[in-house]
PDB file of N, CA and C in Angstrom:
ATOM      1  N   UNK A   1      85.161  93.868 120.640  1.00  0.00           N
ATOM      2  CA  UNK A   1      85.934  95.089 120.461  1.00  0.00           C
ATOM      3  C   UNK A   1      85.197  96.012 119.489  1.00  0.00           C
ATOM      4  N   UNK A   2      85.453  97.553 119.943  1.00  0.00           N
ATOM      5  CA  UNK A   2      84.341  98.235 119.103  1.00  0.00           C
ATOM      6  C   UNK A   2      85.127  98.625 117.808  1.00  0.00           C
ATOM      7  N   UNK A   3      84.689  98.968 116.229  1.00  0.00           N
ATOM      8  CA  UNK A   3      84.730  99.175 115.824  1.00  0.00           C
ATOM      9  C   UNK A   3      85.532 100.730 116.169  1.00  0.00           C
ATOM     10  N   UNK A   4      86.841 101.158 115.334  1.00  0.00           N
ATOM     11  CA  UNK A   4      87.437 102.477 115.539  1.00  0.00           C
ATOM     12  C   UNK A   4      86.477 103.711 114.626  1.00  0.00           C
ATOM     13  N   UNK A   5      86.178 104.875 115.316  1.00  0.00           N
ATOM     14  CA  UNK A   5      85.630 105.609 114.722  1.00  0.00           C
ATOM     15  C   UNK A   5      86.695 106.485 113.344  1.00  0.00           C
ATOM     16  N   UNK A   6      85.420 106.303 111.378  1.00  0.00           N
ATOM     17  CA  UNK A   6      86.854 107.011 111.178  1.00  0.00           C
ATOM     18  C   UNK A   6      86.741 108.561 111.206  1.00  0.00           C
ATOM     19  N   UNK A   7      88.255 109.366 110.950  1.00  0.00           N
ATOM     20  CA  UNK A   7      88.548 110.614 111.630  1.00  0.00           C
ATOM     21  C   UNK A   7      87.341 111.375 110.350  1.00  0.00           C
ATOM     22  N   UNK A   8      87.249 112.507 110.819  1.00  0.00           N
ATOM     23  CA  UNK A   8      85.887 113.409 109.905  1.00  0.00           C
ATOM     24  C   UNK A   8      87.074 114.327 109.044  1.00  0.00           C
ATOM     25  N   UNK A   9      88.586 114.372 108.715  1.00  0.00           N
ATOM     26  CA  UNK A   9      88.834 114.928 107.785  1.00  0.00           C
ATOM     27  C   UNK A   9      90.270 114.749 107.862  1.00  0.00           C
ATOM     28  N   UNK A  10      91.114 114.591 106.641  1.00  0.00           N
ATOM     29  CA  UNK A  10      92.479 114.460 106.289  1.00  0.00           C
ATOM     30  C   UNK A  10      92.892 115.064 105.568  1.00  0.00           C
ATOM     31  N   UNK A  11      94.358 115.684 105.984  1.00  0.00           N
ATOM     32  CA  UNK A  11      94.993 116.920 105.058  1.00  0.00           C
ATOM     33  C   UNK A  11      95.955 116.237 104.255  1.00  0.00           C
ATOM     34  N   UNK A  12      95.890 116.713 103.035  1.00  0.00           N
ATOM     35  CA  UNK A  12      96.272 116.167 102.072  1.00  0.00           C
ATOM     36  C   UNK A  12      97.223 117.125 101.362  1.00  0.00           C
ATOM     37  N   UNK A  13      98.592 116.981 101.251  1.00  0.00           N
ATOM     38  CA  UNK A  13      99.272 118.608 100.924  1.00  0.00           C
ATOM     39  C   UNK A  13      98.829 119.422 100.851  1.00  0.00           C
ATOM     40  N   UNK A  14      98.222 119.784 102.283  1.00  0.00           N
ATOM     41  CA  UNK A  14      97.551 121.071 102.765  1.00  0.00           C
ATOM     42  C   UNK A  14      96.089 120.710 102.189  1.00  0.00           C
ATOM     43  N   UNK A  15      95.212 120.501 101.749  1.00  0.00           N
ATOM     44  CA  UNK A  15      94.542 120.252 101.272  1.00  0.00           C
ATOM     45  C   UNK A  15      93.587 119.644 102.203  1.00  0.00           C
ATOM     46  N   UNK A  16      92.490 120.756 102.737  1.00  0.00           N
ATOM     47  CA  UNK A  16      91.672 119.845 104.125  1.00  0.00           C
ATOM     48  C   UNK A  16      90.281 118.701 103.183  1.00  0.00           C
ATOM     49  N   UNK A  17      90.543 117.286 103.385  1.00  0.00           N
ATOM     50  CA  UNK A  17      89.206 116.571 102.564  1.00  0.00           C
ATOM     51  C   UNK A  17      88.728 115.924 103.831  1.00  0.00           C
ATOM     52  N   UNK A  18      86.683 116.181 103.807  1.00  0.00           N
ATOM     53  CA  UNK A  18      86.236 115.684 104.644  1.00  0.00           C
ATOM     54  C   UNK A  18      86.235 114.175 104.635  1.00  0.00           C
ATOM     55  N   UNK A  19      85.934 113.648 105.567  1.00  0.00           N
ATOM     56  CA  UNK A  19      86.004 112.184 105.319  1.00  0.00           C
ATOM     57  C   UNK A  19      84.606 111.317 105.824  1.00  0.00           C
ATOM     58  N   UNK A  20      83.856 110.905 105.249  1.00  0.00           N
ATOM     59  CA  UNK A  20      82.491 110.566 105.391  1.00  0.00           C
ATOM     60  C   UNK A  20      82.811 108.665 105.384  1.00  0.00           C
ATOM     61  N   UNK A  21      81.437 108.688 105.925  1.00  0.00           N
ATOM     62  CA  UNK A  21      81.228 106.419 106.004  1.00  0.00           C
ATOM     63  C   UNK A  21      80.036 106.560 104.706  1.00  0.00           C
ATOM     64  N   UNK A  22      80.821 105.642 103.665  1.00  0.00           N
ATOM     65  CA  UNK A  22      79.951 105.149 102.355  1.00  0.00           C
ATOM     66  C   UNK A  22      78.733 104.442 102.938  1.00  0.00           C
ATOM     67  N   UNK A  23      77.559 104.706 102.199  1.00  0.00           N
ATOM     68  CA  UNK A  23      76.055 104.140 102.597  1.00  0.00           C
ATOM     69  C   UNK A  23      76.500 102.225 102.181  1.00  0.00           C
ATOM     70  N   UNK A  24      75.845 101.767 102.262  1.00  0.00           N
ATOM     71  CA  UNK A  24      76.068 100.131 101.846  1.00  0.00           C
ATOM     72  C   UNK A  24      74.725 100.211 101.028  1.00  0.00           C
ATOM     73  N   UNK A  25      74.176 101.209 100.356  1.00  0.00           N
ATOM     74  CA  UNK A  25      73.762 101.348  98.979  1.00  0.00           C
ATOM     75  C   UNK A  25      74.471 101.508  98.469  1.00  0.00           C
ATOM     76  N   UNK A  26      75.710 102.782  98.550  1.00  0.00           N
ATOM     77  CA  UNK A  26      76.413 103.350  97.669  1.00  0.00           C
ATOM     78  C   UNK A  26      77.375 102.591  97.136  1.00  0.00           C
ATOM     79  N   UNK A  27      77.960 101.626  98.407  1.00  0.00           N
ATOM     80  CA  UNK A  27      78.942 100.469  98.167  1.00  0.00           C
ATOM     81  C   UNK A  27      78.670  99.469  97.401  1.00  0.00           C
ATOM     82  N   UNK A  28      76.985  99.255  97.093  1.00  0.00           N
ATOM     83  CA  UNK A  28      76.570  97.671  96.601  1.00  0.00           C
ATOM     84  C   UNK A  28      76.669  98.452  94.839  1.00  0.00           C
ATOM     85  N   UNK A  29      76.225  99.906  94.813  1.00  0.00           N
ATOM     86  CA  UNK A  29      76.024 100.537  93.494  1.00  0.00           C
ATOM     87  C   UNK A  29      77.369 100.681  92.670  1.00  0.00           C
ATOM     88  N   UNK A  30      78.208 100.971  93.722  1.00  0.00           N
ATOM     89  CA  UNK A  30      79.832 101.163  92.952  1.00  0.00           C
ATOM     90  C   UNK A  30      80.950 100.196  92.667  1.00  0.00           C
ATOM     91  N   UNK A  31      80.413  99.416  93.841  1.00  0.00           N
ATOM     92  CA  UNK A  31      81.134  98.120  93.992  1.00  0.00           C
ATOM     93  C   UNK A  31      82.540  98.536  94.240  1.00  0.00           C
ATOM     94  N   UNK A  32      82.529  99.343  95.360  1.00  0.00           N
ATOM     95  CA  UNK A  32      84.040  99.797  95.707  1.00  0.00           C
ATOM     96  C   UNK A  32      84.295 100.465  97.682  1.00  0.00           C
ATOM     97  N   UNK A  33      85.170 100.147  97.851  1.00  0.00           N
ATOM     98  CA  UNK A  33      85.165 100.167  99.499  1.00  0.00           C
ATOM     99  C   UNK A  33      85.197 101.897  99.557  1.00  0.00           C
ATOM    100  N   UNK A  34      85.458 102.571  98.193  1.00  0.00           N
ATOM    101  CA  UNK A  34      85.606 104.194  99.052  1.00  0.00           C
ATOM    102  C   UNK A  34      85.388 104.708  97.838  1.00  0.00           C
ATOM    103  N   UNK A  35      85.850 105.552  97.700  1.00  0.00           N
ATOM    104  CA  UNK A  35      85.848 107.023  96.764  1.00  0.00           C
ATOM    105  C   UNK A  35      86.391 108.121  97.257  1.00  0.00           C
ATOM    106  N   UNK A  36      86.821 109.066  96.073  1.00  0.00           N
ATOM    107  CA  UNK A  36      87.640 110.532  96.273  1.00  0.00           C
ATOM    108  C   UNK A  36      87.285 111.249  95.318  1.00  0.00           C
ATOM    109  N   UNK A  37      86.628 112.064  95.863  1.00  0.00           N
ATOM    110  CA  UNK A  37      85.960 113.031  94.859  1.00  0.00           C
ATOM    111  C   UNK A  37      86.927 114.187  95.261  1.00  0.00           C
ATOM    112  N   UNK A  38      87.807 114.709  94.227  1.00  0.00           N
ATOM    113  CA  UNK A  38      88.678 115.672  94.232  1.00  0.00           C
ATOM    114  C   UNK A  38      87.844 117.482  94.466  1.00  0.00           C
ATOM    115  N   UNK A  39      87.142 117.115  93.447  1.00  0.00           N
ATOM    116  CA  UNK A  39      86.329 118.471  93.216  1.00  0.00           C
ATOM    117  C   UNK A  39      85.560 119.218  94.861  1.00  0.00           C
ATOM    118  N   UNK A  40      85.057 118.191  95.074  1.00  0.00           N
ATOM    119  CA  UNK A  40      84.639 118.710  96.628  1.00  0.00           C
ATOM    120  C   UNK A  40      85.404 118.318  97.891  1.00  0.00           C
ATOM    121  N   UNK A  41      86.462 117.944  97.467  1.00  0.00           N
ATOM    122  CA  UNK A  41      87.347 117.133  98.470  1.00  0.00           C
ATOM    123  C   UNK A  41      87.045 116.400  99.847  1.00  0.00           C
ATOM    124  N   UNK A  42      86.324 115.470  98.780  1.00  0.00           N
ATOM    125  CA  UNK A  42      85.379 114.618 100.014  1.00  0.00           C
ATOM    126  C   UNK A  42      86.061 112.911  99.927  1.00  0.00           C
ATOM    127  N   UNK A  43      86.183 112.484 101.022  1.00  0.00           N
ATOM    128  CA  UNK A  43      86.459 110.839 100.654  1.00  0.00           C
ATOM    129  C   UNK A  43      85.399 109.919 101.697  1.00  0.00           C
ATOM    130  N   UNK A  44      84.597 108.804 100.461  1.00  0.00           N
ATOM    131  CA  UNK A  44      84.441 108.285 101.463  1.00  0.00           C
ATOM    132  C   UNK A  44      84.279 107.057 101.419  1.00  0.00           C
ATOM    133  N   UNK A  45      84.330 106.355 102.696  1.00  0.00           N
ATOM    134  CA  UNK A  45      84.710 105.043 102.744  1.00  0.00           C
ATOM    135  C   UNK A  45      83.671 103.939 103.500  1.00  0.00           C
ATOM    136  N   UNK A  46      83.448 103.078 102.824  1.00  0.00           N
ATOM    137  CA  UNK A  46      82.772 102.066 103.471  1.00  0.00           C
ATOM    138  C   UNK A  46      83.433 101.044 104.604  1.00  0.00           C
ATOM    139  N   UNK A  47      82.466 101.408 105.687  1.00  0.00           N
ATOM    140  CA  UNK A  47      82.918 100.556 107.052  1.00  0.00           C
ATOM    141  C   UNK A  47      82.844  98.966 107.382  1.00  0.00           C
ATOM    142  N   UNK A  48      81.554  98.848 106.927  1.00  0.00           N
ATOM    143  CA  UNK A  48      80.987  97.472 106.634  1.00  0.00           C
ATOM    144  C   UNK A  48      82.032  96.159 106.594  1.00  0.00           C
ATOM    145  N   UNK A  49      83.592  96.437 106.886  1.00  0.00           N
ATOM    146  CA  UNK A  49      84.227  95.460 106.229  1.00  0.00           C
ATOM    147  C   UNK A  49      85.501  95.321 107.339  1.00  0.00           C
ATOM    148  N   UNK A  50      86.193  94.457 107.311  1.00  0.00           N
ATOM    149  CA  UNK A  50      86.915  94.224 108.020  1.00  0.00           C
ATOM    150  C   UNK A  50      88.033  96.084 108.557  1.00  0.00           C
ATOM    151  N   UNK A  51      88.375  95.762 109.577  1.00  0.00           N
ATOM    152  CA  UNK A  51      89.422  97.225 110.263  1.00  0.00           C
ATOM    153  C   UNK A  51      90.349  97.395 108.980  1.00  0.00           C
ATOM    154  N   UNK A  52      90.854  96.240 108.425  1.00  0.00           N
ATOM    155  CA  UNK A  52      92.503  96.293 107.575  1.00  0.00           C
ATOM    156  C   UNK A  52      91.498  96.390 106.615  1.00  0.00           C
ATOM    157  N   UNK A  53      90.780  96.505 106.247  1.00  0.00           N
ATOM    158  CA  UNK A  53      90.419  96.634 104.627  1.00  0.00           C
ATOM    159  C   UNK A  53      89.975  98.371 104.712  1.00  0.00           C
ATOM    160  N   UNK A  54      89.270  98.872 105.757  1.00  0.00           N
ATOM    161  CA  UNK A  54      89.205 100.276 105.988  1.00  0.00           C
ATOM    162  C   UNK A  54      90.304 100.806 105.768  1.00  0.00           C
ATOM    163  N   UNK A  55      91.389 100.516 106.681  1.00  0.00           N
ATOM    164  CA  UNK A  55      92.394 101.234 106.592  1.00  0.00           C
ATOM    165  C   UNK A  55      92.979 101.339 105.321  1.00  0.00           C
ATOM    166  N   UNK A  56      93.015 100.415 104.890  1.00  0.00           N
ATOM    167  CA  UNK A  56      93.776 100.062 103.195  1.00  0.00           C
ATOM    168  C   UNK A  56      93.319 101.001 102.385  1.00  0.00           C
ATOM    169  N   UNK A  57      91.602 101.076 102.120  1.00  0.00           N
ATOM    170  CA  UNK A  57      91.047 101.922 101.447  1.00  0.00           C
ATOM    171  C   UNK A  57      90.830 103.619 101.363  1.00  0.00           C
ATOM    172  N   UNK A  58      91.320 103.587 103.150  1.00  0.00           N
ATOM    173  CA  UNK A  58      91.242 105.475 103.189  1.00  0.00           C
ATOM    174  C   UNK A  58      92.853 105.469 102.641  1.00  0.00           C
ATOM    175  N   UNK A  59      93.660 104.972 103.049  1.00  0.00           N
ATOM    176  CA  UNK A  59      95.361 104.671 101.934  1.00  0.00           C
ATOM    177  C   UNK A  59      94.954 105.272 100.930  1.00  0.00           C
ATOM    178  N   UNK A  60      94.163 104.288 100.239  1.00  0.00           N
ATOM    179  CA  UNK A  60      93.939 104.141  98.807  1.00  0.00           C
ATOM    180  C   UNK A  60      93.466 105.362  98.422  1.00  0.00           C
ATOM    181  N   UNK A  61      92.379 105.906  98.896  1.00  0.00           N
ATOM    182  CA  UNK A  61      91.904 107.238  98.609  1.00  0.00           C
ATOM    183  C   UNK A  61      92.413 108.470  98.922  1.00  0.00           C
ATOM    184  N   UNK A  62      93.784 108.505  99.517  1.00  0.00           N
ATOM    185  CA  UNK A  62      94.228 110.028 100.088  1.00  0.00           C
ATOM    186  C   UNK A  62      95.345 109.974  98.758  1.00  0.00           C
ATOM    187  N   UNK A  63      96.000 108.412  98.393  1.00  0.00           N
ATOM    188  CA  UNK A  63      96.409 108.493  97.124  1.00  0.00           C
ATOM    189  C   UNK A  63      95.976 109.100  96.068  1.00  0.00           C
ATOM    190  N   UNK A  64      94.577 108.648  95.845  1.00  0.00           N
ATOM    191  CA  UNK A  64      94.084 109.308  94.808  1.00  0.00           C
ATOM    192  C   UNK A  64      93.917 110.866  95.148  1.00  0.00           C
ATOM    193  N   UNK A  65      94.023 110.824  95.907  1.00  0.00           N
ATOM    194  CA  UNK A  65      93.397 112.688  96.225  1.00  0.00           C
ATOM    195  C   UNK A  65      95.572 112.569  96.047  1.00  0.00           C
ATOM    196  N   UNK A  66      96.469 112.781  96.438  1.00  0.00           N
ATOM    197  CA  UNK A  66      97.917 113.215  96.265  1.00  0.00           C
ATOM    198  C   UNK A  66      97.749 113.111  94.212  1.00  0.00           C
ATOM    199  N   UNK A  67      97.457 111.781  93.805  1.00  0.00           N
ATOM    200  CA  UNK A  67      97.800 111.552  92.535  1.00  0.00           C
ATOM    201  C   UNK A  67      96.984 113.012  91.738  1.00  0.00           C
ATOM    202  N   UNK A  68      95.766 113.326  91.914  1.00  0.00           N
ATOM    203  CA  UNK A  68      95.668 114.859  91.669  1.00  0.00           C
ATOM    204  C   UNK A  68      96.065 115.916  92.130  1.00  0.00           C
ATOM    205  N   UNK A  69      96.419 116.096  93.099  1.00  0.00           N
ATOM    206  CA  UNK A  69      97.108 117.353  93.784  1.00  0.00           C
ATOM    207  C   UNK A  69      98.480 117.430  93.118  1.00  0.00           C
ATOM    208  N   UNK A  70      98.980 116.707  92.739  1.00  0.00           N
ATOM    209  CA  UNK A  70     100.986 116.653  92.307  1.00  0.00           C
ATOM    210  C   UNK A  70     100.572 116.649  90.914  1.00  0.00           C
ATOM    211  N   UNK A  71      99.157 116.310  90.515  1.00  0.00           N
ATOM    212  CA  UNK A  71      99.099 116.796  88.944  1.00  0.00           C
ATOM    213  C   UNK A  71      99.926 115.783  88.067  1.00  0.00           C
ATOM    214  N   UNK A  72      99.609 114.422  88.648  1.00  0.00           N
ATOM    215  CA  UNK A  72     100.094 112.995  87.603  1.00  0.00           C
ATOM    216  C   UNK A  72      98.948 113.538  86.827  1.00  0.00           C
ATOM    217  N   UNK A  73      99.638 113.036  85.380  1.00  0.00           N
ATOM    218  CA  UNK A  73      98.856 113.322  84.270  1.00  0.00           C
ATOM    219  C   UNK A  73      98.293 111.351  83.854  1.00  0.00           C
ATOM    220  N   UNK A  74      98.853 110.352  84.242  1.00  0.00           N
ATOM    221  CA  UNK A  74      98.805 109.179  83.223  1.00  0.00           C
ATOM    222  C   UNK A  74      97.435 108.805  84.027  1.00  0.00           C
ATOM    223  N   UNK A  75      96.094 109.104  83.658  1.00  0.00           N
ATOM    224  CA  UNK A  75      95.111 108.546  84.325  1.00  0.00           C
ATOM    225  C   UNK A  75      94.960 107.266  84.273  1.00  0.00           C
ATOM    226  N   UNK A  76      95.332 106.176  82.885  1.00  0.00           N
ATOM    227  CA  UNK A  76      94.994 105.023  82.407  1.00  0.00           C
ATOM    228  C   UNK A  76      95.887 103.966  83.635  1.00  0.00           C
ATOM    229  N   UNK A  77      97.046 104.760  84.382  1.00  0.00           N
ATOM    230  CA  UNK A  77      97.907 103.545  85.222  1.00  0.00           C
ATOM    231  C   UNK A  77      97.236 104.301  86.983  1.00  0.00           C
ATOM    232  N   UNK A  78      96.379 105.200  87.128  1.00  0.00           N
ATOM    233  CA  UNK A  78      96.064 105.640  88.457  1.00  0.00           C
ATOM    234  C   UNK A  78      95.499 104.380  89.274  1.00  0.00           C
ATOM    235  N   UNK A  79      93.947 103.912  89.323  1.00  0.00           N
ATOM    236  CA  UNK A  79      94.065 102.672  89.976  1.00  0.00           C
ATOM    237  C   UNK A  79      94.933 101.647  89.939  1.00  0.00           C
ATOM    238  N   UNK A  80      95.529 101.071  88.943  1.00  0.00           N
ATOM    239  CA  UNK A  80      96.595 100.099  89.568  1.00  0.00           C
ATOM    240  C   UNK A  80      97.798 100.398  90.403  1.00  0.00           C
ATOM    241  N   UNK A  81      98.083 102.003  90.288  1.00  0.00           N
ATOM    242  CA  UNK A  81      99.420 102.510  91.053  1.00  0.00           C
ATOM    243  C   UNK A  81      98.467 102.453  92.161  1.00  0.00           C
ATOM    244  N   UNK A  82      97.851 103.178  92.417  1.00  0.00           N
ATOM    245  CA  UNK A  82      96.758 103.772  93.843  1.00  0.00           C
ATOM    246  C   UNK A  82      97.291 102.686  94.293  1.00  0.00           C
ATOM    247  N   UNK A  83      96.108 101.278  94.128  1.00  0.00           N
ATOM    248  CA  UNK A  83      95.991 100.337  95.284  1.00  0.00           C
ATOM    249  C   UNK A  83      97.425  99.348  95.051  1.00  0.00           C
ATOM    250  N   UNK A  84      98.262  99.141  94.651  1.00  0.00           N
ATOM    251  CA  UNK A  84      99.704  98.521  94.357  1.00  0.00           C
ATOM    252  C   UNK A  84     100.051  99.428  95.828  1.00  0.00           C
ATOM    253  N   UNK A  85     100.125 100.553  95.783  1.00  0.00           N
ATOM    254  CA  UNK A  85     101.005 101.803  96.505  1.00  0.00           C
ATOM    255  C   UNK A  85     100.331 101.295  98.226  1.00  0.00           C
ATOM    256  N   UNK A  86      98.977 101.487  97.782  1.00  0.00           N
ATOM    257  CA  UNK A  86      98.001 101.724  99.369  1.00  0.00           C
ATOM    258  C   UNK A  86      98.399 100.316  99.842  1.00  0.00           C
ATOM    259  N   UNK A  87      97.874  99.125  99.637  1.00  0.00           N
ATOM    260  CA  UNK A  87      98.565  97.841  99.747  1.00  0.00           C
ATOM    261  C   UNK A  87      99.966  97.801 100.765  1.00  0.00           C
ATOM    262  N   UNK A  88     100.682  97.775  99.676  1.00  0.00           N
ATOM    263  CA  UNK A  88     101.952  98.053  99.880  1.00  0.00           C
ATOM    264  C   UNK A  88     102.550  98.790 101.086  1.00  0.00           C
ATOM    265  N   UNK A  89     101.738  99.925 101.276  1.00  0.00           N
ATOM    266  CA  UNK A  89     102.038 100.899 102.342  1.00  0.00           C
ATOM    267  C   UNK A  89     101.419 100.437 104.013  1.00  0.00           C
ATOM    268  N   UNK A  90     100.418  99.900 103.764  1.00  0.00           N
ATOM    269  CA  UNK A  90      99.492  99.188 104.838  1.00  0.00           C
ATOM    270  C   UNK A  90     100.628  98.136 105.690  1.00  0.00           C
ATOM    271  N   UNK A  91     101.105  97.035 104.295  1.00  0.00           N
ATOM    272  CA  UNK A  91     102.087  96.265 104.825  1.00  0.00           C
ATOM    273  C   UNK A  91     103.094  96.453 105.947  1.00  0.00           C
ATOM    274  N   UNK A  92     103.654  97.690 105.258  1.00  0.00           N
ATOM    275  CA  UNK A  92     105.385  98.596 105.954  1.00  0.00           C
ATOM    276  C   UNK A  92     104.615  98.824 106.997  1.00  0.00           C
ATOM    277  N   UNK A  93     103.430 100.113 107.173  1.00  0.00           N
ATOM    278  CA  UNK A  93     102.585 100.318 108.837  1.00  0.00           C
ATOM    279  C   UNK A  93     102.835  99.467 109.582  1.00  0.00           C
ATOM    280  N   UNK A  94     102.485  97.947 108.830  1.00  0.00           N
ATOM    281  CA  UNK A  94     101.499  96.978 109.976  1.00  0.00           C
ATOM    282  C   UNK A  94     102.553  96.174 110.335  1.00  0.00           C
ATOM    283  N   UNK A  95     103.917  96.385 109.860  1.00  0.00           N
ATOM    284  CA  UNK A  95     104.981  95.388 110.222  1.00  0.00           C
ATOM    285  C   UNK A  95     105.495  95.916 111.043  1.00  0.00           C
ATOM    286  N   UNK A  96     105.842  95.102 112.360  1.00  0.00           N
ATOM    287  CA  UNK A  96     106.184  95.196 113.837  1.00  0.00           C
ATOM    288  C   UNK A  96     107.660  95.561 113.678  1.00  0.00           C
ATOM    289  N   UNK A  97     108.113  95.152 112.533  1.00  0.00           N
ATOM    290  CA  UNK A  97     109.508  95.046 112.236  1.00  0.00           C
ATOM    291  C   UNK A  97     110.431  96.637 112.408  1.00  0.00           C
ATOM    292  N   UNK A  98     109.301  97.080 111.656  1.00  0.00           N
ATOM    293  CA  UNK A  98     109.553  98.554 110.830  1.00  0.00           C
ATOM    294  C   UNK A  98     108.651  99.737 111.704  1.00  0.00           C
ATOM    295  N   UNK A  99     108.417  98.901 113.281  1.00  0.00           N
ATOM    296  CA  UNK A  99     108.546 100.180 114.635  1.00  0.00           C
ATOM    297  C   UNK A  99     109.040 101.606 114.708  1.00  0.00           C
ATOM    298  N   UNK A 100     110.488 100.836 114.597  1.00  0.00           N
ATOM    299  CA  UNK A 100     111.226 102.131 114.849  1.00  0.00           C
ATOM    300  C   UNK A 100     111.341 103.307 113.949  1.00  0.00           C
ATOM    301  N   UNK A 101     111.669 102.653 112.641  1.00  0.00           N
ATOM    302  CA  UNK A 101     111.379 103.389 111.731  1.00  0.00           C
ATOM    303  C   UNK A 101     110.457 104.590 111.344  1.00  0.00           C
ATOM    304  N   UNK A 102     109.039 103.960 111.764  1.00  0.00           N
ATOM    305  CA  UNK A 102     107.605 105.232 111.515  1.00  0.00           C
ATOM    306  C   UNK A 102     107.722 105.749 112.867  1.00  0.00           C
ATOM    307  N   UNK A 103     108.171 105.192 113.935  1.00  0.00           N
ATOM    308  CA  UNK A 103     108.597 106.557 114.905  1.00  0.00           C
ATOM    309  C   UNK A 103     109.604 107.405 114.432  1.00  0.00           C
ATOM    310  N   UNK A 104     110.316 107.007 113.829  1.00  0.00           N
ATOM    311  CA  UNK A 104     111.808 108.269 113.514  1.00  0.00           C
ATOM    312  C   UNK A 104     110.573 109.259 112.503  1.00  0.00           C
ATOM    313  N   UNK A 105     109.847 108.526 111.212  1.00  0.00           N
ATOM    314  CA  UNK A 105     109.569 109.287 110.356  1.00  0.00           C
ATOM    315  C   UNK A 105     108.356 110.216 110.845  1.00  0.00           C
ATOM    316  N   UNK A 106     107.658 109.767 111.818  1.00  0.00           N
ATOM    317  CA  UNK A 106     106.274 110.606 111.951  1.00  0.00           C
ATOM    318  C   UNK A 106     107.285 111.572 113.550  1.00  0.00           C
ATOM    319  N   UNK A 107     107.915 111.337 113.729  1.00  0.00           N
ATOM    320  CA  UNK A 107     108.652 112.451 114.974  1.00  0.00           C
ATOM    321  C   UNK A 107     109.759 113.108 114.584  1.00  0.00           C
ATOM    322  N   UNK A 108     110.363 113.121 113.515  1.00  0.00           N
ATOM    323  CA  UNK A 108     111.832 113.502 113.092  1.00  0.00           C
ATOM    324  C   UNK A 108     111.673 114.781 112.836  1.00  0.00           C
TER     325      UNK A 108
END
């Protein structure tokens, strides 16, 4: 099965950020599946890794791009909220349970 291509940009309360594939230099240098650079509103994410860990991590990074846009001030609790939140949110998606639900919310 092929690998899903990811999308080249996500709006973020209005906010268009391109969305690029992390080098697996950049990944071995940072030691991190993505990044969000607010300033140029770029995110990007390393592919190299399992589908659910992609997905988790562009989560993780549109968080961080919202956690500046809404202008949270507590920088010292941002990564542990981020990936607690992205995590967390992946779960609710990926549960078969909670179908109906993200149809009501993404069509309502």
């Amino acid at each position: 099965m092929a690998k899903k291509k990811l999308p080249t940009k996500v709006y973020v309360l209005g906010h268009e950020y391109t969305v690029e594939e992390m080098s697996e230099k950049l990944f071995k240098e940072r030691e991190a599946y993505g990044d969000c650079c607010n300033d140029q509103k770029k995110i990007r994410i390393y592919c190299g890794v399992a589908e659910s860990v992609i997905r988790d991590t562009l989560l993780h990074e549109v968080l961080h791009a919202v956690w500046h846009l809404t202008h949270i001030q507590n920088h010292d609790e941002e990564e542990k909220v981020v990936s607690r939140v992205a995590t967390s949110m992946i779960g609710f998606l990926d549960d078969p349970r909670n179908a109906k639900i993200i149809t009501l919310l993404v069509n309502y």
